[in-house]
C-alpha atoms as a PDB file:
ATOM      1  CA  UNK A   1     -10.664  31.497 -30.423  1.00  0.00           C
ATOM      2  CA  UNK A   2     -11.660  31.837 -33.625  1.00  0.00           C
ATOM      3  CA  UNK A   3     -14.821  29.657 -34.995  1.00  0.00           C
ATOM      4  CA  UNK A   4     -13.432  26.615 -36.231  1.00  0.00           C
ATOM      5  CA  UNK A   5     -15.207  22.737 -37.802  1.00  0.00           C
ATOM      6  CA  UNK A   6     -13.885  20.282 -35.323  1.00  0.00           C
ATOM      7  CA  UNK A   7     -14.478  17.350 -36.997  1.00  0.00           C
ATOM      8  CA  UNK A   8     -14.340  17.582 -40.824  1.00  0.00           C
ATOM      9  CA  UNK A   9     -17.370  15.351 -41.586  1.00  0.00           C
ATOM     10  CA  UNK A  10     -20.554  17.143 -43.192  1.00  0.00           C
ATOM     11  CA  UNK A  11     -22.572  18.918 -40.474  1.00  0.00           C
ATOM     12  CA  UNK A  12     -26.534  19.408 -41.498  1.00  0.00           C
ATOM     13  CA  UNK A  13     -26.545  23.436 -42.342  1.00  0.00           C
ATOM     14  CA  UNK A  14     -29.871  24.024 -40.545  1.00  0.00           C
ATOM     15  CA  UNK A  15     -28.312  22.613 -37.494  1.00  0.00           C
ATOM     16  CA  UNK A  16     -25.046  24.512 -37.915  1.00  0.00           C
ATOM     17  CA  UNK A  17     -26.881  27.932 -38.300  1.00  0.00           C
ATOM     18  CA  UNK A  18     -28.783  27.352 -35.163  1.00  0.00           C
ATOM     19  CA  UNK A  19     -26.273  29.248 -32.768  1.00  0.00           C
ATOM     20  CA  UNK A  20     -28.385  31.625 -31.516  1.00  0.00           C
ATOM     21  CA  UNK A  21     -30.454  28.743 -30.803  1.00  0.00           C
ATOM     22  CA  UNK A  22     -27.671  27.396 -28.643  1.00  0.00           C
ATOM     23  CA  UNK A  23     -26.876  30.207 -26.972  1.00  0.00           C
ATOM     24  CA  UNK A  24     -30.373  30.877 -25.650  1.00  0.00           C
ATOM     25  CA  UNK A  25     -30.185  27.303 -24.667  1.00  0.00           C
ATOM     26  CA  UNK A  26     -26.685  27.817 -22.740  1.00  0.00           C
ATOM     27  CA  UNK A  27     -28.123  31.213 -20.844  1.00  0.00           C
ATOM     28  CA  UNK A  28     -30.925  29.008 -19.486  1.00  0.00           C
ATOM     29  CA  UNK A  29     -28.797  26.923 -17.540  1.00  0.00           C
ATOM     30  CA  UNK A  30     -26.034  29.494 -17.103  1.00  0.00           C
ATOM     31  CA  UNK A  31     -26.362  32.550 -14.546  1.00  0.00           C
ATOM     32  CA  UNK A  32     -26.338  35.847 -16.614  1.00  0.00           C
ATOM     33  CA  UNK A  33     -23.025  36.970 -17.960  1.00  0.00           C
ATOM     34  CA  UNK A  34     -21.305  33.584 -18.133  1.00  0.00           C
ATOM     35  CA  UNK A  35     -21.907  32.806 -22.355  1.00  0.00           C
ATOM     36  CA  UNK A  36     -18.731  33.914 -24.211  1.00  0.00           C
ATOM     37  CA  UNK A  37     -18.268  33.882 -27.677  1.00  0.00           C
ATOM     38  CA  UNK A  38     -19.153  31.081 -29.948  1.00  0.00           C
ATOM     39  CA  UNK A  39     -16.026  28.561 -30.227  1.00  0.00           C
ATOM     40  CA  UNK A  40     -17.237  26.517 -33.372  1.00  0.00           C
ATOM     41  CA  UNK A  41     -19.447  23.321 -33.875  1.00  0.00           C
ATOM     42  CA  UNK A  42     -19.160  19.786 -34.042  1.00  0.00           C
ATOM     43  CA  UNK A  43     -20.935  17.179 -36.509  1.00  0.00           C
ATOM     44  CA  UNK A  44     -22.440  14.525 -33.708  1.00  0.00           C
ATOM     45  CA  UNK A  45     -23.705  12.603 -36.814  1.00  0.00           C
ATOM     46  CA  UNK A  46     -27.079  13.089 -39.333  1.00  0.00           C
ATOM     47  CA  UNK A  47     -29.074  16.177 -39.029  1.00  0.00           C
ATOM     48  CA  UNK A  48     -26.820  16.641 -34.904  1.00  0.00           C
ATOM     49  CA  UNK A  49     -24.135  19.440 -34.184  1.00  0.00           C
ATOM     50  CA  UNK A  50     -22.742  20.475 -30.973  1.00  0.00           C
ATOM     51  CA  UNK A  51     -22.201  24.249 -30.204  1.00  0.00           C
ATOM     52  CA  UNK A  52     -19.768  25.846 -28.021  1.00  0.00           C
ATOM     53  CA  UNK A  53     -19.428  28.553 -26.301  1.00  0.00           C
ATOM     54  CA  UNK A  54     -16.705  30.165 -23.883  1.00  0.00           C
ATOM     55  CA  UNK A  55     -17.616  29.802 -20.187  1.00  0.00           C
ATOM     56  CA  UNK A  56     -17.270  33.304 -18.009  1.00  0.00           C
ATOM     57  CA  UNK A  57     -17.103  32.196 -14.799  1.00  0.00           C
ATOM     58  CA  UNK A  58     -14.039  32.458 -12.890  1.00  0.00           C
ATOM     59  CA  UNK A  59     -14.709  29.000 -11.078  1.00  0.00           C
ATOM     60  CA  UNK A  60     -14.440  27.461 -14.344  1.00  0.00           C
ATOM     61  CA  UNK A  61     -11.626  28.590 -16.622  1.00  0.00           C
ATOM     62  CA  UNK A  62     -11.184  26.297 -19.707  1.00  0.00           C
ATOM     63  CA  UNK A  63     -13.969  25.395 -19.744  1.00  0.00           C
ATOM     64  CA  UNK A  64     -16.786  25.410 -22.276  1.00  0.00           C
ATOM     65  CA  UNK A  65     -20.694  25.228 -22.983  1.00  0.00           C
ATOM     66  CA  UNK A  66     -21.943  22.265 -24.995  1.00  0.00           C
ATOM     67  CA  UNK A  67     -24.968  22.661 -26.541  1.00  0.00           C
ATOM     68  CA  UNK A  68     -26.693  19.944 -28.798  1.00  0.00           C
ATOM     69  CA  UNK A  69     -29.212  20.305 -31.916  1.00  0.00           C
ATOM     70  CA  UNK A  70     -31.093  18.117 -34.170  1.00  0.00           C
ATOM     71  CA  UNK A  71     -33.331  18.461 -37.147  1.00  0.00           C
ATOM     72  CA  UNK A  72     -35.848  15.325 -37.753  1.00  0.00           C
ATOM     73  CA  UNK A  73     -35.593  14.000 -40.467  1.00  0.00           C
ATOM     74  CA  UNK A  74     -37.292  16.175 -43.646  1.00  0.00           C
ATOM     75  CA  UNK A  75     -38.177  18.880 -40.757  1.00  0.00           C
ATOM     76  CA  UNK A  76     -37.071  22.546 -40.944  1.00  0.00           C
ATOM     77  CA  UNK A  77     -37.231  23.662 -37.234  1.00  0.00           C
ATOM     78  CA  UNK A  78     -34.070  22.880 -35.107  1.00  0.00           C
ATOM     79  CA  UNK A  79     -34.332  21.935 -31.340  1.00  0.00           C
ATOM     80  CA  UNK A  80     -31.762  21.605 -28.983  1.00  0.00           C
ATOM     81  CA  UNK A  81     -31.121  18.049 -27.668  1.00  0.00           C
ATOM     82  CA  UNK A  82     -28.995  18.479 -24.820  1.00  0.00           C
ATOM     83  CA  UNK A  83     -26.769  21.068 -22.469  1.00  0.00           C
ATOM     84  CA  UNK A  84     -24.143  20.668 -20.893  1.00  0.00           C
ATOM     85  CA  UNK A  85     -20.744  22.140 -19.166  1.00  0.00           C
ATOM     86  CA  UNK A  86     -17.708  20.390 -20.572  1.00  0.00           C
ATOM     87  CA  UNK A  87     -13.728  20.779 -20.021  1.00  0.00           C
ATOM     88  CA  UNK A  88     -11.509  22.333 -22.808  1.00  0.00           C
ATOM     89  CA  UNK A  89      -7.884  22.180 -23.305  1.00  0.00           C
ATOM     90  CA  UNK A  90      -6.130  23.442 -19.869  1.00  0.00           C
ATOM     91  CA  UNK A  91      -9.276  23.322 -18.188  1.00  0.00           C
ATOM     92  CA  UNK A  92      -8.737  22.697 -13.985  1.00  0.00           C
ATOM     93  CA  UNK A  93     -10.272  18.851 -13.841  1.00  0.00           C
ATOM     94  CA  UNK A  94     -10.548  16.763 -10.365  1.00  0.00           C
ATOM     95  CA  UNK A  95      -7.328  14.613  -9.974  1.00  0.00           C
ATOM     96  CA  UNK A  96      -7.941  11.203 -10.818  1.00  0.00           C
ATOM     97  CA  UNK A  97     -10.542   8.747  -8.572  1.00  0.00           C
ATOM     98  CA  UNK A  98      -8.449   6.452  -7.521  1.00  0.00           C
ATOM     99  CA  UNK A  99      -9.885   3.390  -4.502  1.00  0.00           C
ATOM    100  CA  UNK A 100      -9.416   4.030  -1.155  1.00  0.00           C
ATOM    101  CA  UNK A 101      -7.652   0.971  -0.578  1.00  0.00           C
ATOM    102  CA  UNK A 102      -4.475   2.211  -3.119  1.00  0.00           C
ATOM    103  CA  UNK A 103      -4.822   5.431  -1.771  1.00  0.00           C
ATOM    104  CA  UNK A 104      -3.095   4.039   1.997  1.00  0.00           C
ATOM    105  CA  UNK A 105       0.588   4.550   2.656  1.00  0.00           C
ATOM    106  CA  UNK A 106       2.453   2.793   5.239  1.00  0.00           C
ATOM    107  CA  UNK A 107       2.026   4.533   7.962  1.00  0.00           C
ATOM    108  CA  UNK A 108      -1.071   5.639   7.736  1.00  0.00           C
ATOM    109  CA  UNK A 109      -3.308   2.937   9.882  1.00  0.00           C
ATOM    110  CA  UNK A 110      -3.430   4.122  13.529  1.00  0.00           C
ATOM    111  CA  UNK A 111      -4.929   3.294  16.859  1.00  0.00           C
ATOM    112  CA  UNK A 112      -8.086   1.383  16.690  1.00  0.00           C
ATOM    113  CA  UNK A 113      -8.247   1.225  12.387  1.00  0.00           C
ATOM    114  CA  UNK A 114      -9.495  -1.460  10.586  1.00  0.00           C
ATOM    115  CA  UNK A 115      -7.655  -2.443   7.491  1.00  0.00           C
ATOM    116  CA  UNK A 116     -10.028  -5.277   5.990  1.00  0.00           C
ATOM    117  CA  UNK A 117      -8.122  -7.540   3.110  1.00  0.00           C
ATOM    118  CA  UNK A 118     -10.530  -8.639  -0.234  1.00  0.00           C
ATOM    119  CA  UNK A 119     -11.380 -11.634  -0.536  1.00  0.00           C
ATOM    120  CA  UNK A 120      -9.601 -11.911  -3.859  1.00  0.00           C
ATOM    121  CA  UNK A 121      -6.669 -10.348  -2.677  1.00  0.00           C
ATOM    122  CA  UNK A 122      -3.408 -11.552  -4.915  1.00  0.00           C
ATOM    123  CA  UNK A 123      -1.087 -11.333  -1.828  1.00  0.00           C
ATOM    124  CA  UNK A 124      -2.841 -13.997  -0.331  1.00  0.00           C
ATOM    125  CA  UNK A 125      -3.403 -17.576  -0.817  1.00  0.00           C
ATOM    126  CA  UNK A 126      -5.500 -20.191   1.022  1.00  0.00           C
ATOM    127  CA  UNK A 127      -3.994 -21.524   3.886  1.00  0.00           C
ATOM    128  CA  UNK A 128      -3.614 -25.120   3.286  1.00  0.00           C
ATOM    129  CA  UNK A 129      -1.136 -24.031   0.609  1.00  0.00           C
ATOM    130  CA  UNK A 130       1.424 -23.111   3.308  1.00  0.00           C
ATOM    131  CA  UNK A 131       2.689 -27.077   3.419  1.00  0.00           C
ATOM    132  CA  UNK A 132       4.265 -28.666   0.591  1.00  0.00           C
ATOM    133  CA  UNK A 133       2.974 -32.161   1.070  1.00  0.00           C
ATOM    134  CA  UNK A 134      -0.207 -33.219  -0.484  1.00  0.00           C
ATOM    135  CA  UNK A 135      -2.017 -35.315   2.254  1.00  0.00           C
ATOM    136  CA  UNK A 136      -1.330 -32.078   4.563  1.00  0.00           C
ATOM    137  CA  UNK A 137      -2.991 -30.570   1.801  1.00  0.00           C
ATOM    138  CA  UNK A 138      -6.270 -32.049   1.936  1.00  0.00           C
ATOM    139  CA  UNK A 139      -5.866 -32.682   6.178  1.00  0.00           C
ATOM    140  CA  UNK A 140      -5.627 -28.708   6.998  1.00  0.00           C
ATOM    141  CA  UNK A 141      -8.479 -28.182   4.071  1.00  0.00           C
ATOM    142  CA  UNK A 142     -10.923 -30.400   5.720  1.00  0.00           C
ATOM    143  CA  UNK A 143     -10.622 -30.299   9.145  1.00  0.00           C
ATOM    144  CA  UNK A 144     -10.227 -26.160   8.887  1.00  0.00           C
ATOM    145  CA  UNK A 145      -6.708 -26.545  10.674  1.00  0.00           C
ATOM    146  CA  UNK A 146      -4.527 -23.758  10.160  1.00  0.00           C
ATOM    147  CA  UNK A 147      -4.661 -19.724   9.115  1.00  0.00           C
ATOM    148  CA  UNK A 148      -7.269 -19.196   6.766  1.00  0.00           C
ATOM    149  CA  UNK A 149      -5.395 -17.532   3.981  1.00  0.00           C
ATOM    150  CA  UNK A 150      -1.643 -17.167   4.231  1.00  0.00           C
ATOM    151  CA  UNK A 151       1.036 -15.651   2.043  1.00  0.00           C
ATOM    152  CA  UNK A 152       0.799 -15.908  -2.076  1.00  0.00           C
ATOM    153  CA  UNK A 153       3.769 -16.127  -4.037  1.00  0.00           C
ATOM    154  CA  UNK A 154       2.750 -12.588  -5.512  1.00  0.00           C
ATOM    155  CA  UNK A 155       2.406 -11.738  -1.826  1.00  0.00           C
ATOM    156  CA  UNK A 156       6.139 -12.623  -1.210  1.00  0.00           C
ATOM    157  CA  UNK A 157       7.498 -11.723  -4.440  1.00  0.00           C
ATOM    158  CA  UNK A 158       6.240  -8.110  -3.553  1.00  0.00           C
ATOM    159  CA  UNK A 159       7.550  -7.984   0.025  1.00  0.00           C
ATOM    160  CA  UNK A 160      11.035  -8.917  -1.723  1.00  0.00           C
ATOM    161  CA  UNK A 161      10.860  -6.176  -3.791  1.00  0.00           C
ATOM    162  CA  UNK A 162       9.341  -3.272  -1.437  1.00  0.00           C
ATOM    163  CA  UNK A 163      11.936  -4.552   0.739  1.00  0.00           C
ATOM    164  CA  UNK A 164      15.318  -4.689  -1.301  1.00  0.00           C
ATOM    165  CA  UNK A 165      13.977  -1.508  -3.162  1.00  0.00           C
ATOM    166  CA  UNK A 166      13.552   0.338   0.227  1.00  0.00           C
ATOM    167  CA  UNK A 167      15.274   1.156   3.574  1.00  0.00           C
ATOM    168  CA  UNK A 168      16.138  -2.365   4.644  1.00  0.00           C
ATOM    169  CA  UNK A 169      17.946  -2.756   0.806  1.00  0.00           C
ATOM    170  CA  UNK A 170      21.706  -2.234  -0.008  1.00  0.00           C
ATOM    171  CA  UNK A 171      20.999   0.669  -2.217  1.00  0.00           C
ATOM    172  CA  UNK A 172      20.869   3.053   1.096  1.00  0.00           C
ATOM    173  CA  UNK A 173      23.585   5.521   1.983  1.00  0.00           C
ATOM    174  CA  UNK A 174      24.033   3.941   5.460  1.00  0.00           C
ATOM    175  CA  UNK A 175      24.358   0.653   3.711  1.00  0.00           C
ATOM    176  CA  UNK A 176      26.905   2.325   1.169  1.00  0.00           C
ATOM    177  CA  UNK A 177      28.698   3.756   4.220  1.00  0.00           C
ATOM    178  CA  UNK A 178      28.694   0.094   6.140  1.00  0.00           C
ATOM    179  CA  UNK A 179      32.273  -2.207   6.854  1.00  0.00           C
ATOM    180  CA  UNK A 180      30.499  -5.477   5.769  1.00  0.00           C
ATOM    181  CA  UNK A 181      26.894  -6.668   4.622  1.00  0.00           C
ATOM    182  CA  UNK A 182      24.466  -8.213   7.323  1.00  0.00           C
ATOM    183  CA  UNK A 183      24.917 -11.156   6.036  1.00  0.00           C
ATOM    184  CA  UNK A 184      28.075 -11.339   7.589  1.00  0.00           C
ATOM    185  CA  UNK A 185      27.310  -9.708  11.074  1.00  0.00           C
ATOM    186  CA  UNK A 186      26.923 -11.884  14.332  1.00  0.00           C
ATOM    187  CA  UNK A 187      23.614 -10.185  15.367  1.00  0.00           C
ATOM    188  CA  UNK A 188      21.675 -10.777  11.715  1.00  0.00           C
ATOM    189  CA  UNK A 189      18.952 -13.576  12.288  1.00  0.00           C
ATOM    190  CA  UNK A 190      17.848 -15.562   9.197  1.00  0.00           C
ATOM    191  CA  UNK A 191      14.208 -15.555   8.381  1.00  0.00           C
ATOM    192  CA  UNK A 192      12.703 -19.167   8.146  1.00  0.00           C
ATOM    193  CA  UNK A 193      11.956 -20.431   4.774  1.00  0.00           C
ATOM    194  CA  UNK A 194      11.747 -19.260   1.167  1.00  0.00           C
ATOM    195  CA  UNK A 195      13.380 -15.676   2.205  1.00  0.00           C
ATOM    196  CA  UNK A 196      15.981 -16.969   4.489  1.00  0.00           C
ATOM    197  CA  UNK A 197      18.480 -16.493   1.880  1.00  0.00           C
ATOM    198  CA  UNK A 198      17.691 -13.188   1.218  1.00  0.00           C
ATOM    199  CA  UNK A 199      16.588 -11.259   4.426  1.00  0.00           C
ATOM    200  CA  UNK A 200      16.495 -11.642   8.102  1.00  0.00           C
ATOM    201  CA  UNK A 201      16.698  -9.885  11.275  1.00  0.00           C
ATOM    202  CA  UNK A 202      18.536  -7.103  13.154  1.00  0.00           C
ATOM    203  CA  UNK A 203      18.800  -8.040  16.607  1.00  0.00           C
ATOM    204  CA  UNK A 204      21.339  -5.294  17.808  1.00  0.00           C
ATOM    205  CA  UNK A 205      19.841  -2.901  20.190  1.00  0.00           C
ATOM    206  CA  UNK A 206      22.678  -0.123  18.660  1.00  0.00           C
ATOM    207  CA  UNK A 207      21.586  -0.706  15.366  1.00  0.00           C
ATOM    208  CA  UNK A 208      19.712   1.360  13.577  1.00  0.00           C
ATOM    209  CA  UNK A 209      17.547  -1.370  12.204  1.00  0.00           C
ATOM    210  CA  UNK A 210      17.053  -2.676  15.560  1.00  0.00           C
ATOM    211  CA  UNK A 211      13.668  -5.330  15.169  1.00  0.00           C
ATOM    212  CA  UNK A 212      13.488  -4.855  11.522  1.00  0.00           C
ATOM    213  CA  UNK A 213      13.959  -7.334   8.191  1.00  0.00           C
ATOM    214  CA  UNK A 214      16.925  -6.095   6.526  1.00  0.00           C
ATOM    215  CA  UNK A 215      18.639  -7.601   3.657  1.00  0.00           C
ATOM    216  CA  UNK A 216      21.366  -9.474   3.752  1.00  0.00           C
ATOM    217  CA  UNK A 217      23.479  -7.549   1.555  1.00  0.00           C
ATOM    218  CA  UNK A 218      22.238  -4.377   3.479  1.00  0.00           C
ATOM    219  CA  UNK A 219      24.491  -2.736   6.239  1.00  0.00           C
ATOM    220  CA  UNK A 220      25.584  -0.135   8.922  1.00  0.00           C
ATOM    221  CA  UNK A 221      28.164   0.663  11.617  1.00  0.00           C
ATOM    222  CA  UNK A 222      26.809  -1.637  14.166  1.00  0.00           C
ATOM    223  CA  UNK A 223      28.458  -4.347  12.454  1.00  0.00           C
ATOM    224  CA  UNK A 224      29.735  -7.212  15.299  1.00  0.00           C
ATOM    225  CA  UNK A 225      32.907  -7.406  13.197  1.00  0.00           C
ATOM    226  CA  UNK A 226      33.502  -3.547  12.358  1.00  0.00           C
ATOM    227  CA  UNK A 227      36.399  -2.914  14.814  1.00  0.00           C
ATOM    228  CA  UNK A 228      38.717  -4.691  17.100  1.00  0.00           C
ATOM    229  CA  UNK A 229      37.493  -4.388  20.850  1.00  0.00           C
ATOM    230  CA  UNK A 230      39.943  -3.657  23.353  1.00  0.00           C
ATOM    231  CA  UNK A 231      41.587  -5.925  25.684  1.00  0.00           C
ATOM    232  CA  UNK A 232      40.302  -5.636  29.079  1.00  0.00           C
ATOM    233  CA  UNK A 233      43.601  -6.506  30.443  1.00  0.00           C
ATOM    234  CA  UNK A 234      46.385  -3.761  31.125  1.00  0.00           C
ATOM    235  CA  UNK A 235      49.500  -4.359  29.630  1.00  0.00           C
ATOM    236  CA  UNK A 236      52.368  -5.298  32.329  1.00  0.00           C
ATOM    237  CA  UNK A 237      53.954  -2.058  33.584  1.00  0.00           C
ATOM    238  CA  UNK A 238      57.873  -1.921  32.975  1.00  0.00           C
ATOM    239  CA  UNK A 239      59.886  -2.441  36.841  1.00  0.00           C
ATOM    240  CA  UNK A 240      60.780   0.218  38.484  1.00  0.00           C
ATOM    241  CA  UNK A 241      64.623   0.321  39.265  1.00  0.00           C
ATOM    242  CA  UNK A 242      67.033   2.456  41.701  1.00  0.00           C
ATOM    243  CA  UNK A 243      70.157   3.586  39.832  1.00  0.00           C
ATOM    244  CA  UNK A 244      70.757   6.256  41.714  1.00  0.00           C
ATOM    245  CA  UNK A 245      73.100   3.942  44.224  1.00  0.00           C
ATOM    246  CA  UNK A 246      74.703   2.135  40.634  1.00  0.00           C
ATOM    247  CA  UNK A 247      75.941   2.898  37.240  1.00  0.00           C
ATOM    248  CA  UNK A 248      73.565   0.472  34.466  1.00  0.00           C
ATOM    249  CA  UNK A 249      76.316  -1.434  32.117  1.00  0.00           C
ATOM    250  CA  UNK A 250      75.346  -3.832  29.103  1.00  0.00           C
ATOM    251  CA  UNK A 251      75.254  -7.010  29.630  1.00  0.00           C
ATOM    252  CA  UNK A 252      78.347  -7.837  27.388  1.00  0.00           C
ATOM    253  CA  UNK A 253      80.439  -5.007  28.755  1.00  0.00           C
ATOM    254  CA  UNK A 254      80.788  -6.725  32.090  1.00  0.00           C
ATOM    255  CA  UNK A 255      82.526  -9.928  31.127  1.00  0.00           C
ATOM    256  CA  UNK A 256      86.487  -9.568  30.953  1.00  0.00           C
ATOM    257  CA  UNK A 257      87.867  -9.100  27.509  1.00  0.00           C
ATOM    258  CA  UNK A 258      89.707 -11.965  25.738  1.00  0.00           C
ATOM    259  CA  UNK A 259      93.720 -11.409  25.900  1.00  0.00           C
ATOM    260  CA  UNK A 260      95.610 -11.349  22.412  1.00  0.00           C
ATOM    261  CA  UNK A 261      98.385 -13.136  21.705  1.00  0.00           C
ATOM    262  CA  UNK A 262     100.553  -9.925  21.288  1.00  0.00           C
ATOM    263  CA  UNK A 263      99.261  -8.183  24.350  1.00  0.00           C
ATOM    264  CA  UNK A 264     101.695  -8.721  26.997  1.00  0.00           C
ATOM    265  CA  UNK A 265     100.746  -9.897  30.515  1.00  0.00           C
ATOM    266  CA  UNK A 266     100.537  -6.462  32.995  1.00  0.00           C
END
């Protein structure tokens, strides 16, 4: 890389000569042999330029050596301010922190884990919010009667989602692949309240979904009305006749013919 201004602002010209400066101050905190070539300044601000130079070491590719200078004010001699090991462009970084609690997947809790909820968790609410009715209301908040926290509206609005959106939903390929939705199948049990509409439960022990909330526009072959059962009834079985003694004749062949008028009598 060739030695390049990074920013374009004036840099103080003491402080941009000082690079052997820097790189004795990189090779302090570096082991030997890991100070490449100079990769150009930066202009911090008055009388303050960064160096860089290339790191060496294999553990650390992309990345650079920042070195700080200053100048006091009407002073000749430069001093270096600060050192440090920075990422460049395509440098290998850490992924992203991210909390432990958005780090969990379903699945993941086992035997004996603790899952704790905050307290200013958005999927819950307080419980006396569960009833609609105001003197409830204040009855349940008093007297401590009821769950503590229950089900928010964002709480419900993002089961709704996670479940329409997922396995349960009608965008499945066993869904796809169903006779009829839930909706319409004798084993589907409606949830109580707000989602009743919308979602219930499988209670067919053949069914895939066997114990789970499904949606009611989801599906699968365990429907109660996908195919006609059987009767458990055999049909009649046609009588068994003898003709071996007899000669079968129609029914209308063995009445006597009408006489003509023309036909004379034998």
């Amino acid at each position: 890389m060739s030695r390049t201004r990074i920013r374009s602002s004036a840099a103080d010209q003491a402080c941009a000569a000082a690079v052997d400066l820097a790189r004795l101050g990189a090779e302090e905190i570096a082991r030997p042999g890991e100070v490449g070539e100079h990769l150009g300044f930066d202009s911090e601000g008055d009388r303050v330029v960064t160096h860089y130079f290339a790191c060496l070491d294999r553990a650390y590719q992309g990345w650079r050596w920042a070195i700080t200078v200053a100048r006091a004010s009407r002073a000749r001699n430069v001093t270096i301010s600060e050192t440090v090991l920075l990422p460049g462009s395509g440098a290998l970084l850490a992924p992203t922190w991210v909390p432990w609690n958005q780090r969990l997947r379903p699945g993941d809790l086992g035997v004996g884990d603790l899952l704790p909820a905050e307290a200013d968790d958005d999927r819950l609410a307080p419980g006396f919010t569960e009833t609609d009715d105001d003197t409830d209301h204040q009855m349940i908040f008093e007297y401590g009667l009821g769950r503590a926290r229950v089900l928010s509206a964002i709480g419900r609005d993002l089961a709704v989602q996670r479940w329409h959106t997922g396995d349960p939903g009608p965008d499945t390929p066993l869904a796809a692949a169903a006779p009829a939705q839930c909706s319409t199948c004798g084993f589907y049990w409606p949830l109580a309240g707000a989602l009743r509409l919308g979602f219930g439960v499988c209670a067919n022990e053949y069914a895939p979904d066997d114990g789970r909330v499904v949606a009611a526009d989801h599906g699968c072959g365990a429907h109660s009305e996908a195919t006609t059962v059987p009767s458990m009834t055999p049909d009649q079985a046609q009588p068994i006749l003898d003709d071996l003694g007899y000669d079968p004749m129609p029914a209308d062949e063995s009445a006597e013919a009408p006489k003509t008028p023309d036909e004379p009598d034998a």
